[in-house]
N, C-alpha and C. Protein backbone atom coordinates (compact mmCIF):
# COMPACT_ATOMS: atom_id res chain seq x y z
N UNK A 1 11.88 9.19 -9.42
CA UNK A 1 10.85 8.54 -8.65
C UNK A 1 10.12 9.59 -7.83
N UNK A 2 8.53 9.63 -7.79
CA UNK A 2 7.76 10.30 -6.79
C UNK A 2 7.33 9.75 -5.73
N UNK A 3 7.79 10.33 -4.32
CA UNK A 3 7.03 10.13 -3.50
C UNK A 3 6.17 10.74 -2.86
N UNK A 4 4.80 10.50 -2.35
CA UNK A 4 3.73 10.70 -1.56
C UNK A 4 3.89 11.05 -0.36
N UNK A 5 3.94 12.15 0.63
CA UNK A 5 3.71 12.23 2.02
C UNK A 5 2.21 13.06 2.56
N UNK A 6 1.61 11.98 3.28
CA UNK A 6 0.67 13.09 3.44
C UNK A 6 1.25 13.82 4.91
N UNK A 7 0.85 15.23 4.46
CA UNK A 7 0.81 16.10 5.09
C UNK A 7 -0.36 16.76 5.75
N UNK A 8 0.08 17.59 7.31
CA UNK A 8 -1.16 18.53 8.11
C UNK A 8 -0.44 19.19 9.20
N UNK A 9 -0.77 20.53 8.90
CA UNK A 9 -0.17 21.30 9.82
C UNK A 9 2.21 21.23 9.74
N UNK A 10 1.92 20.61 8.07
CA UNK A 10 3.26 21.31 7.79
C UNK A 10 4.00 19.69 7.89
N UNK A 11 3.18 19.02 9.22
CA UNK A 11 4.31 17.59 9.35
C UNK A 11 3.13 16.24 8.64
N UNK A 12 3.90 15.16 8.56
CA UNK A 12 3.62 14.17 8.19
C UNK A 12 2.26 13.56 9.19
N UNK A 13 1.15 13.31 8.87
CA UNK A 13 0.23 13.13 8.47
C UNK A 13 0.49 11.64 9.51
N UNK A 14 -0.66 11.81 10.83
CA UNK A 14 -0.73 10.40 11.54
C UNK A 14 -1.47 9.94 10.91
N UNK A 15 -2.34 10.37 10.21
CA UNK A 15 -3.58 9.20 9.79
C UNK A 15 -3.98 9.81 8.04
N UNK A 16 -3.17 9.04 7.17
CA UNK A 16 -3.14 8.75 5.65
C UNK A 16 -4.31 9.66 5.38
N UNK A 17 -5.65 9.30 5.64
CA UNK A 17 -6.85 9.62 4.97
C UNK A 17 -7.02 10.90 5.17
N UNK A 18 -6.91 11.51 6.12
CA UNK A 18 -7.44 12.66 6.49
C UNK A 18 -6.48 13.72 6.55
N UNK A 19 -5.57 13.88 5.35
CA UNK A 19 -4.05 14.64 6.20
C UNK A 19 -5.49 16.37 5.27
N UNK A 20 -4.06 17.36 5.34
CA UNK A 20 -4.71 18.53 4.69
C UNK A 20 -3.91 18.16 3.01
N UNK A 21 -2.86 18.13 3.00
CA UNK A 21 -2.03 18.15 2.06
C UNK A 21 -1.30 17.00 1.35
N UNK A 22 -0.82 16.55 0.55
CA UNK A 22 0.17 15.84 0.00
C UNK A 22 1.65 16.65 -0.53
N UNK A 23 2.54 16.35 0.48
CA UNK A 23 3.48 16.85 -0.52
C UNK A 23 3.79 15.83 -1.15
N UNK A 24 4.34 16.37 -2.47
CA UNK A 24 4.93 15.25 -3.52
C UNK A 24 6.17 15.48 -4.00
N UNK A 25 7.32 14.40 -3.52
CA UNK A 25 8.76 14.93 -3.82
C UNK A 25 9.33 13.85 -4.84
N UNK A 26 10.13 14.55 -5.77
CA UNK A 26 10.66 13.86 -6.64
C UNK A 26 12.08 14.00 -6.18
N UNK A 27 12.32 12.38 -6.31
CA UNK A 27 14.13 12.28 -6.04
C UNK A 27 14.79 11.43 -7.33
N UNK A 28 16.33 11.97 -7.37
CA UNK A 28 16.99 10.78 -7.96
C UNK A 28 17.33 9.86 -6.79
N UNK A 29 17.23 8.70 -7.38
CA UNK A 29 17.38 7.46 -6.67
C UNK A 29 19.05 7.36 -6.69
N UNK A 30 19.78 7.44 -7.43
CA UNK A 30 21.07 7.00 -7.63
C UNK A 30 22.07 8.49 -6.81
N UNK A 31 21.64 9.66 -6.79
CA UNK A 31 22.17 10.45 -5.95
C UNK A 31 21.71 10.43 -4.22
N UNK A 32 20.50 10.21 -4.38
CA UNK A 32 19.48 10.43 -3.58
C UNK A 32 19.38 11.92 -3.42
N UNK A 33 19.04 12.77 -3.98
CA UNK A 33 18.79 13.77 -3.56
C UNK A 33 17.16 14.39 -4.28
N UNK A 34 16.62 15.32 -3.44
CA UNK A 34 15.48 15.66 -3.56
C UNK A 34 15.17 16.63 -4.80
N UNK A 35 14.85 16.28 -5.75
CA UNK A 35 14.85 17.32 -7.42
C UNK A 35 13.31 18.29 -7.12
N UNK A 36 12.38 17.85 -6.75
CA UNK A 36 11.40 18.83 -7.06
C UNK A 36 10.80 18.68 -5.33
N UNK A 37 9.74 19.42 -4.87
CA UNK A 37 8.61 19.24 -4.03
C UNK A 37 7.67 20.21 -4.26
N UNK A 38 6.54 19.60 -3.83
CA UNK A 38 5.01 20.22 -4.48
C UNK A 38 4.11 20.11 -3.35
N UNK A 39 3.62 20.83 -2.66
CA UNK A 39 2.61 20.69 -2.02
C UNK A 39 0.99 21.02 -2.34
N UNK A 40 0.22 20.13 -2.24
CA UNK A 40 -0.83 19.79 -3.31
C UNK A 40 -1.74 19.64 -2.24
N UNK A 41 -3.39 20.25 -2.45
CA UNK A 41 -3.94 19.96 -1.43
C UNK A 41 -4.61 18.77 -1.89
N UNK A 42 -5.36 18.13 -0.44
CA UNK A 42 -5.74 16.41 -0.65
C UNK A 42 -7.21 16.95 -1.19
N UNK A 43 -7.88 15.95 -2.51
CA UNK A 43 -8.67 15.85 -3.03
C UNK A 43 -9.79 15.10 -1.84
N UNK A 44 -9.89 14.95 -0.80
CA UNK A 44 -10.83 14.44 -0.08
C UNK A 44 -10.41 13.09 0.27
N UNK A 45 -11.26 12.37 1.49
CA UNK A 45 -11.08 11.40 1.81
C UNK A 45 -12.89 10.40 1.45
N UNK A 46 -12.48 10.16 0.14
CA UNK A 46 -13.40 8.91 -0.14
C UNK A 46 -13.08 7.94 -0.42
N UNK A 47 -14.14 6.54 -0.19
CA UNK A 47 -13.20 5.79 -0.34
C UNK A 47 -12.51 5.19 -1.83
N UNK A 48 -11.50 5.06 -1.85
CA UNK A 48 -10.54 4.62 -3.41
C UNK A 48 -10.12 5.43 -3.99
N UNK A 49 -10.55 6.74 -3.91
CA UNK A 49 -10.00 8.10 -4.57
C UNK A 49 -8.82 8.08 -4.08
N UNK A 50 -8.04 8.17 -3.23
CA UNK A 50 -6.37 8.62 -3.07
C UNK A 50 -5.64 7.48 -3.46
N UNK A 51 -6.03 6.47 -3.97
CA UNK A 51 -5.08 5.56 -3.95
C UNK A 51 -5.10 6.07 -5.92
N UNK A 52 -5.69 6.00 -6.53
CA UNK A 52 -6.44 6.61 -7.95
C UNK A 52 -5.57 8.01 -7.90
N UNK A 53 -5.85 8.87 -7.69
CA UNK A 53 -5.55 10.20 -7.71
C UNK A 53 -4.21 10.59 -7.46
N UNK A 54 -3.59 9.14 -6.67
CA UNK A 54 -1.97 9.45 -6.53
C UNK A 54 -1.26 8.48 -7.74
N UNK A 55 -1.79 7.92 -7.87
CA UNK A 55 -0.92 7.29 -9.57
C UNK A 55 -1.34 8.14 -10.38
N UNK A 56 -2.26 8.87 -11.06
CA UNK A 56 -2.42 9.76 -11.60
C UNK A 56 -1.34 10.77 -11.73
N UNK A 57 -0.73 10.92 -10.23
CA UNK A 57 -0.03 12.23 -9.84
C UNK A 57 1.27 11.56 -10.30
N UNK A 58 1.72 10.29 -10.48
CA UNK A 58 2.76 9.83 -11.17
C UNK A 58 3.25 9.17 -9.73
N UNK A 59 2.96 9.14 -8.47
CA UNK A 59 3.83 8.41 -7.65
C UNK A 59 3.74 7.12 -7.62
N UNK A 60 4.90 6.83 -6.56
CA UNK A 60 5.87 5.30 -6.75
C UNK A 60 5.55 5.16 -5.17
N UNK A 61 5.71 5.48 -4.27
CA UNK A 61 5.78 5.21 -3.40
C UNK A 61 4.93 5.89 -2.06
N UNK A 62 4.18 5.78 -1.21
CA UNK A 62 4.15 6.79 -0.18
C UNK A 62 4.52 6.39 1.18
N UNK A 63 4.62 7.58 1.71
CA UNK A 63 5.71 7.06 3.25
C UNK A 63 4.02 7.69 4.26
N UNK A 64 3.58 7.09 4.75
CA UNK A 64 2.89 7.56 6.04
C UNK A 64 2.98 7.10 7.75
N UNK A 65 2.17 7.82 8.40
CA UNK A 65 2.35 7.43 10.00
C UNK A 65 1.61 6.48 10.06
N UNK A 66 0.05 6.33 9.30
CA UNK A 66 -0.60 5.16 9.17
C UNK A 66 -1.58 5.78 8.32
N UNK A 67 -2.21 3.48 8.20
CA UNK A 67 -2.81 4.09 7.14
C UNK A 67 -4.17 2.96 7.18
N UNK A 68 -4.76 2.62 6.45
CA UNK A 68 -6.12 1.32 6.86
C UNK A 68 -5.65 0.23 5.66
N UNK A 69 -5.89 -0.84 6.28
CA UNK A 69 -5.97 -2.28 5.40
C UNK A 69 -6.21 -2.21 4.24
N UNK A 70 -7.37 -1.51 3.60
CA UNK A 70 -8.11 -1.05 2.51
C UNK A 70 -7.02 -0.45 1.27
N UNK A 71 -6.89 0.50 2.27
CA UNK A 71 -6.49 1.64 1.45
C UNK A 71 -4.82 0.98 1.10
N UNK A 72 -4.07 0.28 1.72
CA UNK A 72 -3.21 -0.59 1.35
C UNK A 72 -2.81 -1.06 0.31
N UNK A 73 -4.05 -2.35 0.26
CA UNK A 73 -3.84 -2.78 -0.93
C UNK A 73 -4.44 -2.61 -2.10
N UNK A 74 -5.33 -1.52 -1.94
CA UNK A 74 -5.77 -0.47 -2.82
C UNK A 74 -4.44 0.23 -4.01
N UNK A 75 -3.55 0.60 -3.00
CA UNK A 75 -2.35 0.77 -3.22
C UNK A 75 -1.44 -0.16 -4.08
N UNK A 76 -1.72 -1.23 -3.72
CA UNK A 76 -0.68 -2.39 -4.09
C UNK A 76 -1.50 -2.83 -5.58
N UNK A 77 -2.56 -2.27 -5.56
CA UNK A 77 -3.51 -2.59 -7.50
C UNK A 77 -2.98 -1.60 -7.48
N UNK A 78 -2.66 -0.91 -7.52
CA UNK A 78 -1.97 0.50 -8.20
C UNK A 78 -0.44 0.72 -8.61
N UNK A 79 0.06 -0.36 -8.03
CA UNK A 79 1.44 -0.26 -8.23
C UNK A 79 2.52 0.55 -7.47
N UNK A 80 1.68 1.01 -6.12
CA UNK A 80 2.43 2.19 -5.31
C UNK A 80 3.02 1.29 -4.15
N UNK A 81 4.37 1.88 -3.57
CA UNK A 81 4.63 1.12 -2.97
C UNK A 81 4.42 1.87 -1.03
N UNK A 82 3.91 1.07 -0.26
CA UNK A 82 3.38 1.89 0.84
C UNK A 82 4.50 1.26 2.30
N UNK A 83 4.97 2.72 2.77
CA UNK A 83 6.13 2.42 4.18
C UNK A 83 5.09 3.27 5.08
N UNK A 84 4.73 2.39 5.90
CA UNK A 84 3.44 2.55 6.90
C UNK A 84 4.34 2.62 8.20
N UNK A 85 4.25 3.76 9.21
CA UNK A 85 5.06 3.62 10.27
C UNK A 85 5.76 4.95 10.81
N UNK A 86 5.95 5.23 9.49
CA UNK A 86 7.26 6.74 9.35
C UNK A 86 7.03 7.42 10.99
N UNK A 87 8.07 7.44 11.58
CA UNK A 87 8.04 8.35 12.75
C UNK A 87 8.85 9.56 12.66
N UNK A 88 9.11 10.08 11.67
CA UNK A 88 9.74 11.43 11.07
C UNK A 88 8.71 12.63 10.63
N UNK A 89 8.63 13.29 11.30
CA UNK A 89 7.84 14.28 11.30
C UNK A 89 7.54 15.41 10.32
N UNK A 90 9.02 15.80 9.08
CA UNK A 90 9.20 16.58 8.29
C UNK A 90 9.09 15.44 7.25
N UNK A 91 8.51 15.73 6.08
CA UNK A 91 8.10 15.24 4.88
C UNK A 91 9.44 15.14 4.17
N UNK A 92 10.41 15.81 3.95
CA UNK A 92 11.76 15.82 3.09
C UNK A 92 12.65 14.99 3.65
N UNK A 93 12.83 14.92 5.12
CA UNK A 93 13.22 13.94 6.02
C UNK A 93 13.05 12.83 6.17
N UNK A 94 11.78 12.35 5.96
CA UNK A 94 11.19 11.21 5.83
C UNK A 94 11.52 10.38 4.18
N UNK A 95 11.58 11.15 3.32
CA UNK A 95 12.11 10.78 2.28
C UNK A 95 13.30 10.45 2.30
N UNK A 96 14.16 11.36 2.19
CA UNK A 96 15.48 11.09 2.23
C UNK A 96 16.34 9.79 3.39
N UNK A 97 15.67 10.28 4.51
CA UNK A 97 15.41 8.70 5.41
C UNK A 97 15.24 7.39 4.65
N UNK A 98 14.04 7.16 3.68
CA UNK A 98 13.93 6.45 3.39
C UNK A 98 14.81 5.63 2.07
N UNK A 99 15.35 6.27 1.09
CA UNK A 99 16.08 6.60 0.26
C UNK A 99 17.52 6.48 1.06
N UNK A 100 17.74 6.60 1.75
CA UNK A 100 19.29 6.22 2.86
C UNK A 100 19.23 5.16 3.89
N UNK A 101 17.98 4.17 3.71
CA UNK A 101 17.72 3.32 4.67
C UNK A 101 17.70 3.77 5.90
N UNK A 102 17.29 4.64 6.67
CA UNK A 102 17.70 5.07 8.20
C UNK A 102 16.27 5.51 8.46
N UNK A 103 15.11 5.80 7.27
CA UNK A 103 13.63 5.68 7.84
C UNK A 103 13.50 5.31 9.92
N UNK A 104 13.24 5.34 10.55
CA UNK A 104 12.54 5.20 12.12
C UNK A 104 11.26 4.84 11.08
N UNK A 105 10.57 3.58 12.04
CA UNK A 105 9.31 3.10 11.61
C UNK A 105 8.71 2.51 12.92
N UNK A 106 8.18 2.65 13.14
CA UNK A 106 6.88 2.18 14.49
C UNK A 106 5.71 1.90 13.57
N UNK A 107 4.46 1.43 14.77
CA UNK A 107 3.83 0.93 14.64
C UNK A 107 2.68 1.29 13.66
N UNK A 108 1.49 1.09 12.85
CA UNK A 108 0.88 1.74 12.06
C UNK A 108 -0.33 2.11 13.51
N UNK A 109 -0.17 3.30 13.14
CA UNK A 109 -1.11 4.05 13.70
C UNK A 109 -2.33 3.98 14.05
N UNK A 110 -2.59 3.39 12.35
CA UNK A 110 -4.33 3.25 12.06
C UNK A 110 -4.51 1.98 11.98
N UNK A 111 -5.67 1.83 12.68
CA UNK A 111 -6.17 0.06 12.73
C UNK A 111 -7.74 -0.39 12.40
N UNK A 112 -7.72 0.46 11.49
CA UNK A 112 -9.10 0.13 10.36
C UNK A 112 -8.32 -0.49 9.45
């Protein structure tokens, strides 16, 4: 399984649209452990392109700090599954968090 974090300035990304980076980590689900990571820079923030451009990239899921209504269920035609909230600051952390149920989640950030 791939997951999506956007990334800026190394940590997880308060606001989805505008990070610098995506890292993209592949885990086994049944070990949980982290098999690949890729840090990929973000193709821009227009609108419908990242939701497009990350199934492309093969992901399943993305974990962000927030993210907009739009771009959501943009997501959800795509088949990606979106954990809006993440208060984990390191991208590998935040995965594996999530993947061990122990994710920290607050509020979504973004309220577009």
């Amino acid at each position: 399984m791939r997951y999506a974090v956007p990334v800026s300035g190394g940590m997880v990304s308060p606001h989805f649209g505008h990070c610098e980076h995506f890292a993209l980590i592949d885990v086994d689900e049944l070990t949980k452990k982290i098999l690949k990571k890729e840090i990929v820079p973000s193709p821009g923030h227009q609108p419908g392109l990242l939701p497009e451009w990350l199934a492309e990239q093969g992901v399943s899921v993305v974990i962000a700090g927030g993210m907009g209504s739009r771009a959501q269920s943009l997501f959800q035609q795509n088949r990606i599954g979106v954990i809006i909230g993440a208060m984990e600051s390191d991208p590998e952390k935040a995965v594996l968090g999530h993947l061990n149920g122990m994710l920290a989640i607050g509020d979504n950030i973004c309220d577009h």
